[in-house]
Protein backbone atom coordinates (compact mmCIF):
# COMPACT_ATOMS: atom_id res chain seq x y z
CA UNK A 1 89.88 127.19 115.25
CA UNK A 2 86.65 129.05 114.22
CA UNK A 3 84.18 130.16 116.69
CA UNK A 4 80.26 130.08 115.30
CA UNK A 5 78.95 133.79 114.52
CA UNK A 6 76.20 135.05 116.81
CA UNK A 7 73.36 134.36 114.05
CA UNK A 8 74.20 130.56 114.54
CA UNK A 9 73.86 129.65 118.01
CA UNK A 10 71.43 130.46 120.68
CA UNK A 11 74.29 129.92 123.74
CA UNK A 12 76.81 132.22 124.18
CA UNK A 13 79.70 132.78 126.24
CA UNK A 14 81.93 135.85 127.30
CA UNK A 15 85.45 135.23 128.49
CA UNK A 16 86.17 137.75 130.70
CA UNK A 17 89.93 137.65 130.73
CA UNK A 18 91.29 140.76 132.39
CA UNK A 19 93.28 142.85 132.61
CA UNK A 20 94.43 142.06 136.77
CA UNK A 21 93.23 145.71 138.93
CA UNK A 22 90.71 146.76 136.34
CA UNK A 23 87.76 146.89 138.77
CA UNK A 24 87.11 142.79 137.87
CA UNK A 25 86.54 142.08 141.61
CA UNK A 26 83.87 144.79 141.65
CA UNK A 27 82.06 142.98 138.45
CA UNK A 28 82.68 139.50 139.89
CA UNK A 29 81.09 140.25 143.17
CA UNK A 30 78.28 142.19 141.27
CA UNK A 31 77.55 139.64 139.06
CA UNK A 32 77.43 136.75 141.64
CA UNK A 33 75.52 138.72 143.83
CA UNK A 34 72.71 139.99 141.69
CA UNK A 35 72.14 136.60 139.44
CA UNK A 36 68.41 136.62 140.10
CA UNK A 37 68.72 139.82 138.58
CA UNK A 38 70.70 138.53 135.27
CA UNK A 39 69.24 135.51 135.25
CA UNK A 40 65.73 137.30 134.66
CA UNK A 41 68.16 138.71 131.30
CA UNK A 42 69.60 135.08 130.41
CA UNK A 43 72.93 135.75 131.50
CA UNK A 44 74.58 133.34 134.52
CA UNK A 45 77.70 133.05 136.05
CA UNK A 46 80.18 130.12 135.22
CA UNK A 47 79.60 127.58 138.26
CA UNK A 48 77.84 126.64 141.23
CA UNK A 49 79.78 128.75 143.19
CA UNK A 50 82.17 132.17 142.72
CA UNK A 51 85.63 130.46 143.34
CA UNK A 52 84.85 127.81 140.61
CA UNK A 53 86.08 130.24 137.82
CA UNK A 54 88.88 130.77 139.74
CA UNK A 55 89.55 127.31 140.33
CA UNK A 56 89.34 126.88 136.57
CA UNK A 57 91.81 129.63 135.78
CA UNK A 58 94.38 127.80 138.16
CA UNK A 59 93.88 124.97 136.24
CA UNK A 60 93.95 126.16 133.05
CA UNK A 61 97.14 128.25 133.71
CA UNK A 62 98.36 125.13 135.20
CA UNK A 63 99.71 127.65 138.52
CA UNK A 64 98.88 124.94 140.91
CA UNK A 65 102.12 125.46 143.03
CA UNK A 66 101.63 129.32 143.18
CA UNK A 67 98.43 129.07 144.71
CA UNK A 68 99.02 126.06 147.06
CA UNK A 69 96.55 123.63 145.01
CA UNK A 70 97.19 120.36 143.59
CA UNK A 71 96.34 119.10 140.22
CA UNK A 72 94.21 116.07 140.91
CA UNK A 73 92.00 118.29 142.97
CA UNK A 74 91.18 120.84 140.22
CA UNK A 75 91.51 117.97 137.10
CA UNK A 76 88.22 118.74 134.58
CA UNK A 77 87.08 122.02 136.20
CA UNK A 78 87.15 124.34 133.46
CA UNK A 79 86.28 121.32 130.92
CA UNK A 80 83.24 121.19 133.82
CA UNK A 81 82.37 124.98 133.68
CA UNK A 82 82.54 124.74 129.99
CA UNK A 83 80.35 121.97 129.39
CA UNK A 84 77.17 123.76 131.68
CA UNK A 85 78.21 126.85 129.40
CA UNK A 86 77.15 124.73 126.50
CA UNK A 87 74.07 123.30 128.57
CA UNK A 88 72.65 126.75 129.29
CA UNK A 89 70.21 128.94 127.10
CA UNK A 90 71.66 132.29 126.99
CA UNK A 91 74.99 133.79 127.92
CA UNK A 92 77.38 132.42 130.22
CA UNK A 93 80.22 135.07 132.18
CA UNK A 94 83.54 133.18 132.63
CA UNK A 95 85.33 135.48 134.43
CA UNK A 96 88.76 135.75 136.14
CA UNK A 97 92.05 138.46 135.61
CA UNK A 98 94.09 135.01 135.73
CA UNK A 99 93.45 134.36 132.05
CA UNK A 100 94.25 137.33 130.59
CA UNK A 101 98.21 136.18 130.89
CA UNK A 102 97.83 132.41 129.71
CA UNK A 103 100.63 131.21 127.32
CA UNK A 104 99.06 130.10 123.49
CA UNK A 105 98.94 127.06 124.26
CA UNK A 106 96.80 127.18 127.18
CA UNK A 107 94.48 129.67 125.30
CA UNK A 108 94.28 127.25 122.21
CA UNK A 109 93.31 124.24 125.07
CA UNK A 110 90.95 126.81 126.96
CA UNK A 111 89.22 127.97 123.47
CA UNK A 112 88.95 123.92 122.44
CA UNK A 113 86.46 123.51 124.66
CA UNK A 114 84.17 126.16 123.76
CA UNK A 115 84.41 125.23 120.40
CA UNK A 116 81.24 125.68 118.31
CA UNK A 117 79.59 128.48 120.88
CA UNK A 118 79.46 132.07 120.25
CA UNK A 119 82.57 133.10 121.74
CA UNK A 120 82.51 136.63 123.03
CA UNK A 121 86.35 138.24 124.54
CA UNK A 122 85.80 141.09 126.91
CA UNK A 123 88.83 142.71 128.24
CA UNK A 124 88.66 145.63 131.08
CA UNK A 125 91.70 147.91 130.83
CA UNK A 126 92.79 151.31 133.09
CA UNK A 127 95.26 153.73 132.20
CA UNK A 128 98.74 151.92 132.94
CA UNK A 129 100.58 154.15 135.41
CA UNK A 130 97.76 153.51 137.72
CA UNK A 131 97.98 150.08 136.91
CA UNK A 132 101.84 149.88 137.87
CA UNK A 133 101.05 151.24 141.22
CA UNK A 134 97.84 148.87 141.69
CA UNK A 135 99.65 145.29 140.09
CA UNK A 136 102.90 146.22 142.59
CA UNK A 137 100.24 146.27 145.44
CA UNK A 138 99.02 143.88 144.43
CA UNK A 139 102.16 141.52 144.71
CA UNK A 140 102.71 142.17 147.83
CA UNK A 141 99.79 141.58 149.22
CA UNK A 142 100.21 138.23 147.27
CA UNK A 143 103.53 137.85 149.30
CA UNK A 144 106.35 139.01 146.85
CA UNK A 145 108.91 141.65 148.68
CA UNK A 146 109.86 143.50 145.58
CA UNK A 147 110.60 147.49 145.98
CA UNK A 148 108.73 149.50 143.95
CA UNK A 149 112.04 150.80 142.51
CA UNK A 150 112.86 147.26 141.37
CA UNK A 151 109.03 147.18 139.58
CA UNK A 152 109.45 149.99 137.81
CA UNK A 153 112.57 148.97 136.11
CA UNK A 154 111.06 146.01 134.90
CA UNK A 155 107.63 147.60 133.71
CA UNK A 156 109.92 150.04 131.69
CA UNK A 157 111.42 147.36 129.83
CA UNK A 158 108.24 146.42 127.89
CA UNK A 159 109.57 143.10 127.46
CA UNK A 160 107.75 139.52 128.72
CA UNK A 161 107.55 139.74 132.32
CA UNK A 162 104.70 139.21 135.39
CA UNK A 163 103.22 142.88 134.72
CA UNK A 164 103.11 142.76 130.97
CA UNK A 165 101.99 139.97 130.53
CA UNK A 166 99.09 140.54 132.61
CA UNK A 167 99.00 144.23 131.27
CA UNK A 168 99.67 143.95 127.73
CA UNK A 169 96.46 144.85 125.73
CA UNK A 170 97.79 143.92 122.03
CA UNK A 171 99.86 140.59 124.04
CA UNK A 172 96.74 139.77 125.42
CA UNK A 173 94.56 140.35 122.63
CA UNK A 174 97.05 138.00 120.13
CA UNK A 175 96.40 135.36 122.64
CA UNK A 176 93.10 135.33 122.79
CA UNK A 177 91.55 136.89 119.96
CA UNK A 178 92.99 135.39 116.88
CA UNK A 179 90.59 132.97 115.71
CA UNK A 180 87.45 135.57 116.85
CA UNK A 181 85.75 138.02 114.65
CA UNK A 182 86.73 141.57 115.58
CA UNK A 183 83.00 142.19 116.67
CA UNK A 184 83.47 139.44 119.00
CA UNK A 185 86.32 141.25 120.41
CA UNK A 186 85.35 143.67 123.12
CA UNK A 187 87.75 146.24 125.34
CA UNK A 188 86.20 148.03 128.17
CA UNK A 189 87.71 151.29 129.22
CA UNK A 190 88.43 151.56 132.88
CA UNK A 191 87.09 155.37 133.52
CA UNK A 192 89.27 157.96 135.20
CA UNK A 193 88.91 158.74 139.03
CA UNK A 194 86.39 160.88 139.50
CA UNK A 195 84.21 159.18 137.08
CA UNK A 196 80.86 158.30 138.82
CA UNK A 197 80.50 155.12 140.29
CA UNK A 198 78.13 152.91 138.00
CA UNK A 199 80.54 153.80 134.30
CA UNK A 200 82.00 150.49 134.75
CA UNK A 201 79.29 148.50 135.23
CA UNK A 202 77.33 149.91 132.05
CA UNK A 203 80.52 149.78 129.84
CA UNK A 204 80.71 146.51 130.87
CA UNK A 205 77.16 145.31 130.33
CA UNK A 206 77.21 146.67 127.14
CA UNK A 207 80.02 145.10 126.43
CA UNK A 208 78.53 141.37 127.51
CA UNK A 209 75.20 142.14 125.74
CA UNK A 210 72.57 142.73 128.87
CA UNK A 211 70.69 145.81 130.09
CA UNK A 212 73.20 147.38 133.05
CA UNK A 213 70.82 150.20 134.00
CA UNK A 214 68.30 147.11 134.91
CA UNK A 215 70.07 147.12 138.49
CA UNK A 216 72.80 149.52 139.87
CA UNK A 217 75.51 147.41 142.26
CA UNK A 218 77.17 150.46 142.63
CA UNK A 219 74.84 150.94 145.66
CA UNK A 220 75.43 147.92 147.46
CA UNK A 221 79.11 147.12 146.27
CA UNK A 222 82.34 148.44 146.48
CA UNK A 223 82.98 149.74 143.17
CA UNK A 224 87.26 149.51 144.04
CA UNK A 225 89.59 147.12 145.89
CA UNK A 226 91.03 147.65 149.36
CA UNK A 227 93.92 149.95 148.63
CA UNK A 228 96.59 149.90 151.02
CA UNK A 229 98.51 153.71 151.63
CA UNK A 230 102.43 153.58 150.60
CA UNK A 231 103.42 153.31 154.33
CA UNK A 232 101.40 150.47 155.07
CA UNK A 233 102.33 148.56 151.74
CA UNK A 234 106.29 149.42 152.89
CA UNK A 235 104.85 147.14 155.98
CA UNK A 236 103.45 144.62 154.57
CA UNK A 237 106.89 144.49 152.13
CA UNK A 238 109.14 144.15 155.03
CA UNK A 239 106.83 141.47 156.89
CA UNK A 240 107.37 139.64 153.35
CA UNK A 241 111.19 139.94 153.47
CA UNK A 242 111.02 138.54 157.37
CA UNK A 243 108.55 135.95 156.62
CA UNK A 244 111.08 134.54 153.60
CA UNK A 245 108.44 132.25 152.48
CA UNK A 246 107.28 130.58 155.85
CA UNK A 247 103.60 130.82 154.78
CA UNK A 248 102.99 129.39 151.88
CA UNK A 249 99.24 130.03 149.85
CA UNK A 250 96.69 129.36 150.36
CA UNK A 251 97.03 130.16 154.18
CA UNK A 252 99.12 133.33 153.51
CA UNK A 253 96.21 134.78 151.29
CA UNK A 254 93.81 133.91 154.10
CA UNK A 255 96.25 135.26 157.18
CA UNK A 256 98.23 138.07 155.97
CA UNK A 257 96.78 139.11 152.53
CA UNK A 258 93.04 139.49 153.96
CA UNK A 259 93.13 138.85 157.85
CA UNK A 260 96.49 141.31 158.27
CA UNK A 261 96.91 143.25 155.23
CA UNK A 262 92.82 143.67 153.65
CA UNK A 263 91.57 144.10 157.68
CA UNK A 264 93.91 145.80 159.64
CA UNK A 265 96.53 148.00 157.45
CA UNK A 266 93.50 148.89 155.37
CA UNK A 267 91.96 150.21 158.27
CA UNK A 268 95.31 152.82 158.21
CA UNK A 269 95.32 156.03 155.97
CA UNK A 270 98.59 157.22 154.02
CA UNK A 271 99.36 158.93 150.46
CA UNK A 272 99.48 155.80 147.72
CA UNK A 273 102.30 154.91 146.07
CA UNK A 274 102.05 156.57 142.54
CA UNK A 275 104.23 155.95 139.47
CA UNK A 276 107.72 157.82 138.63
CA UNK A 277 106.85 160.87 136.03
CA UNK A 278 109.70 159.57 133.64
CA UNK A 279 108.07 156.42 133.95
CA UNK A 280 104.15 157.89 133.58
CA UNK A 281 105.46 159.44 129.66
CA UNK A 282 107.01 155.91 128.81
CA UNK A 283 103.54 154.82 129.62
CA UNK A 284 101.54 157.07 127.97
CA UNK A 285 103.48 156.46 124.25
CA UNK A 286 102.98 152.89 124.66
CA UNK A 287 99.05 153.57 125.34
CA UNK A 288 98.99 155.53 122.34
CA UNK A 289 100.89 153.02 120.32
CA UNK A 290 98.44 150.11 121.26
CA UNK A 291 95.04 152.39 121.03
CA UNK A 292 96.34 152.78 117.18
CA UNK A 293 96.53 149.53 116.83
CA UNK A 294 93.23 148.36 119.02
CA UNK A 295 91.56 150.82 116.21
CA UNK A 296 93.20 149.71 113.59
CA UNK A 297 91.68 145.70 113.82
CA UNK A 298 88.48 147.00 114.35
CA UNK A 299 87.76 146.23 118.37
CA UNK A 300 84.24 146.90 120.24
CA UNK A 301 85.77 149.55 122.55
CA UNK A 302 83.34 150.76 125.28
CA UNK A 303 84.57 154.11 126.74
CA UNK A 304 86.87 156.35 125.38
CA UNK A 305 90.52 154.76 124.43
CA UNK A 306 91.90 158.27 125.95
CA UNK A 307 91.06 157.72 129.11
CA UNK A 308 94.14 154.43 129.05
CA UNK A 309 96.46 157.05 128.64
CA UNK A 310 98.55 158.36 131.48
CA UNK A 311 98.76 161.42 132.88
CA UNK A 312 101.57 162.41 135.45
CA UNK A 313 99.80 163.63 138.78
CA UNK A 314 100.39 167.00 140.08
CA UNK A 315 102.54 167.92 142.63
CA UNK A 316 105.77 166.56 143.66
CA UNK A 317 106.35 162.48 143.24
CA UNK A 318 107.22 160.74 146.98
CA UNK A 319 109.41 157.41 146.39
CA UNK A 320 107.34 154.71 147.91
CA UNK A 321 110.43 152.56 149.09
CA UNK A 322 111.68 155.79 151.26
CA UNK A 323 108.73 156.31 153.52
CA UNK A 324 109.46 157.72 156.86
CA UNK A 325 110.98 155.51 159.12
CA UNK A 326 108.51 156.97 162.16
CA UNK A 327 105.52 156.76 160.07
CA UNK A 328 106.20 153.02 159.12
CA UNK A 329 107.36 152.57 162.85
CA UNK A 330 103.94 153.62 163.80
CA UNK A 331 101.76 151.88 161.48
CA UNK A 332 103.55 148.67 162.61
CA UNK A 333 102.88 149.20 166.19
CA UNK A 334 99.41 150.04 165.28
CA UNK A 335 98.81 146.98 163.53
CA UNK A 336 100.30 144.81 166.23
CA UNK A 337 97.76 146.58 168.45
CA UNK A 338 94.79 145.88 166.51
CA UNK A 339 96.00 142.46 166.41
CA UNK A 340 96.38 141.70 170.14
CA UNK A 341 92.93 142.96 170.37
CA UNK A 342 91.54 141.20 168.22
CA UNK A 343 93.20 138.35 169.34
CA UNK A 344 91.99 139.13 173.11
CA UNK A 345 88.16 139.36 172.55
CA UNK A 346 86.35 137.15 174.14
CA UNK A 347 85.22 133.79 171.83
CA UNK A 348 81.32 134.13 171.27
CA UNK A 349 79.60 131.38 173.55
CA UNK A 350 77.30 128.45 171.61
CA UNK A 351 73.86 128.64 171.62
CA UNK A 352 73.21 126.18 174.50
CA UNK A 353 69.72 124.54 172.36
CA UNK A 354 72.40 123.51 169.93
CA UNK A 355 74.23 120.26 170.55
CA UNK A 356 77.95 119.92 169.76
CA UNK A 357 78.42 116.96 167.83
CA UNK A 358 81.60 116.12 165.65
CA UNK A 359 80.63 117.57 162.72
CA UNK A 360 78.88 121.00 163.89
CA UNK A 361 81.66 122.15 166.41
CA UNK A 362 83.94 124.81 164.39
CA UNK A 363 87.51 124.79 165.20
CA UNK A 364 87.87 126.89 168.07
CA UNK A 365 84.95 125.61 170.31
CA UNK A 366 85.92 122.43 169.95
CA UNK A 367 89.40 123.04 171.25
CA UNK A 368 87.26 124.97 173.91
CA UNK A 369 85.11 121.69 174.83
CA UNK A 370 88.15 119.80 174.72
CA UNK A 371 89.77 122.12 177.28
CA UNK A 372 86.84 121.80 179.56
CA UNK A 373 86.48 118.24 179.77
CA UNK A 374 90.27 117.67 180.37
CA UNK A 375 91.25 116.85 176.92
CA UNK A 376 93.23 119.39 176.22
CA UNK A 377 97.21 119.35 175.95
CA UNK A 378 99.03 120.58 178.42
């Protein structure tokens, strides 16, 4: 497949593919949330709304079961988000960390449809020991009850598994960058911690092709994820082991991942997990060994390609599957607490010039009307 140079079309459009725990939540929410902003710089968004892309990734990734969605309801989406890409006058963001680990096949059916465009890959990228700590988190917040001991082992096999193929700059890049012109090919640096807030962002708009110092969303969004302390991730690992499955997506994502996990444990302070030293030098030679080769085919890199590789932390390393037993204790309690109060508060009363009718009642104060009137179960 060949993708049409930027001196032959006027519409373009920049996969954003990745990596998973890059800071891509902080650019998706900045980019939704500021499109009068990029629109004034002909850039938009892929769909009417934010969970379109992701929608689209599902599809395209054909995860349906994962995620709790069915085929027929997500049939033509990305064909759909593809098609206004080709509509619009300027540059289109299609953005989602799902893509970055699609097989070649789904890339070659994903790239079909843009064929003809100017096809831009952008890739975001962090240093991968922070990374291993971030994508185990991550897991179990998605409801997997893996020990971090167990992750480890598997990252340190380099070999075709959930984390590498998700983390895997020169795997990703031989997906998805094949048929594109290596100025077409962009990799954004993830800065270090400690970096100021707004790197990111311009790295990134560079990287699309727009002005980022035209608006800062540094000062408005969070520039990180919610990121849970080891203790309270140990909880939310042994709630997955006693839940074995009983809550399937997408309700788990909406009760424990954001309601339990996102609200309440996040709410908690402990030291993170961080990676195993002997595990932090693997990582750092096979950082050096892919920024050699990034180099070598002639990338866009925005940032500095040192900053991917990892540095053991100072200080002594704390195993993240042997947290105190009194500390965990406590943070469970405390959750349950924060629960039952929440749980407790009083429902917020309807605004009596409003009239209940089938449609406008939400859940809850309908149950509540139905209670009143006698129509409740007993």
């Amino acid at each position: 497949m060949s993708m049409t140079g930027t001196s032959e079309a006027t519409q373009r459009v920049v996969l954003h593919v990745g990596t998973p725990k890059s800071g891509t939540t902080f650019l998706q929410r900045a980019l939704w949330r500021h499109q009068e902003e990029l629109d004034a710089l002909g850039v938009t968004c892929a769909g009417r709304r934010h969970f379109e892309m992701f929608h689209a990734a599902i599809e395209l990734r054909q995860s349906y079961t994962f995620w709790g969605r069915s085929e027929e309801e997500l049939a033509g989406t990305w064909q759909r988000l593809c098609d206004a890409a080709r509509a619009f006058p300027g540059t289109t963001i299609m953005s989602h960390e799902l893509l970055g680990a699609a097989r070649r096949e789904q890339v070659e059916q994903g790239l079909a449809a843009l064929e003809g465009l100017d096809v831009h890959l952008v890739v975001t990228a962090r240093d991968l020991a922070r990374q291993v700590s971030s994508d185990w988190q991550e897991r179990v917040k998605n409801g997997n009850p893996v020990t971090f001991e167990a992750f480890c082992a598997n990252v340190g096999l380099e070999r075709q598994n959930g984390f590498w193929r998700n983390q895997h700059l020169i795997g990703i890049f031989d997906r998805w960058a094949r048929d594109l012109p290596p100025e077409n090919v962009h990799l954004v640096v993830g800065p270090p911690p400690g970096a100021a807030p707004d790197v990111l962002w311009r790295r990134f708009g560079d990287a699309v092709g727009f002005d980022a110092s035209a608006f800062d969303p540094t000062s408005t969004e969070p520039t990180a994820n919610q990121t849970l302390g080891a203790v309270q991730v140990s909880v939310l690992r042994r709630l997955n082991e006693v839940l074995d499955g009983r809550i399937q997506q997408p309700a788990y994502s909406k009760v424990v991942k954001r309601q339990f996990a996102q609200s309440v444990l996040a709410g908690q302070r402990s030291a993170p997990a961080q990676c195993p030293p002997e595990l932090v030098d693997r990582l750092a030679e096979i950082a050096t060994r892919q920024n050699r080769r990034i180099t070598k085919r002639g990338y866009q890199v925005h940032g500095d390609l040192t900053e991917l590789v990892p540095v053991s932390d100072e200080g002594p390393w704390i195993d993240p599957d042997a947290v105190d037993a009194g500390e965990e204790t406590a943070a469970a309690i405390a959750a349950i607490a924060e629960l039952l109060v929440e749980r407790a508060a009083p429902e917020p009363e309807p605004d009596p010039g409003l009239v209940p009718t089938a449609r406008r009642v939400g859940g809850r104060l309908r149950r509540r009307l139905a209670r009143t009137s006698g129509g409740g179960a007993s």
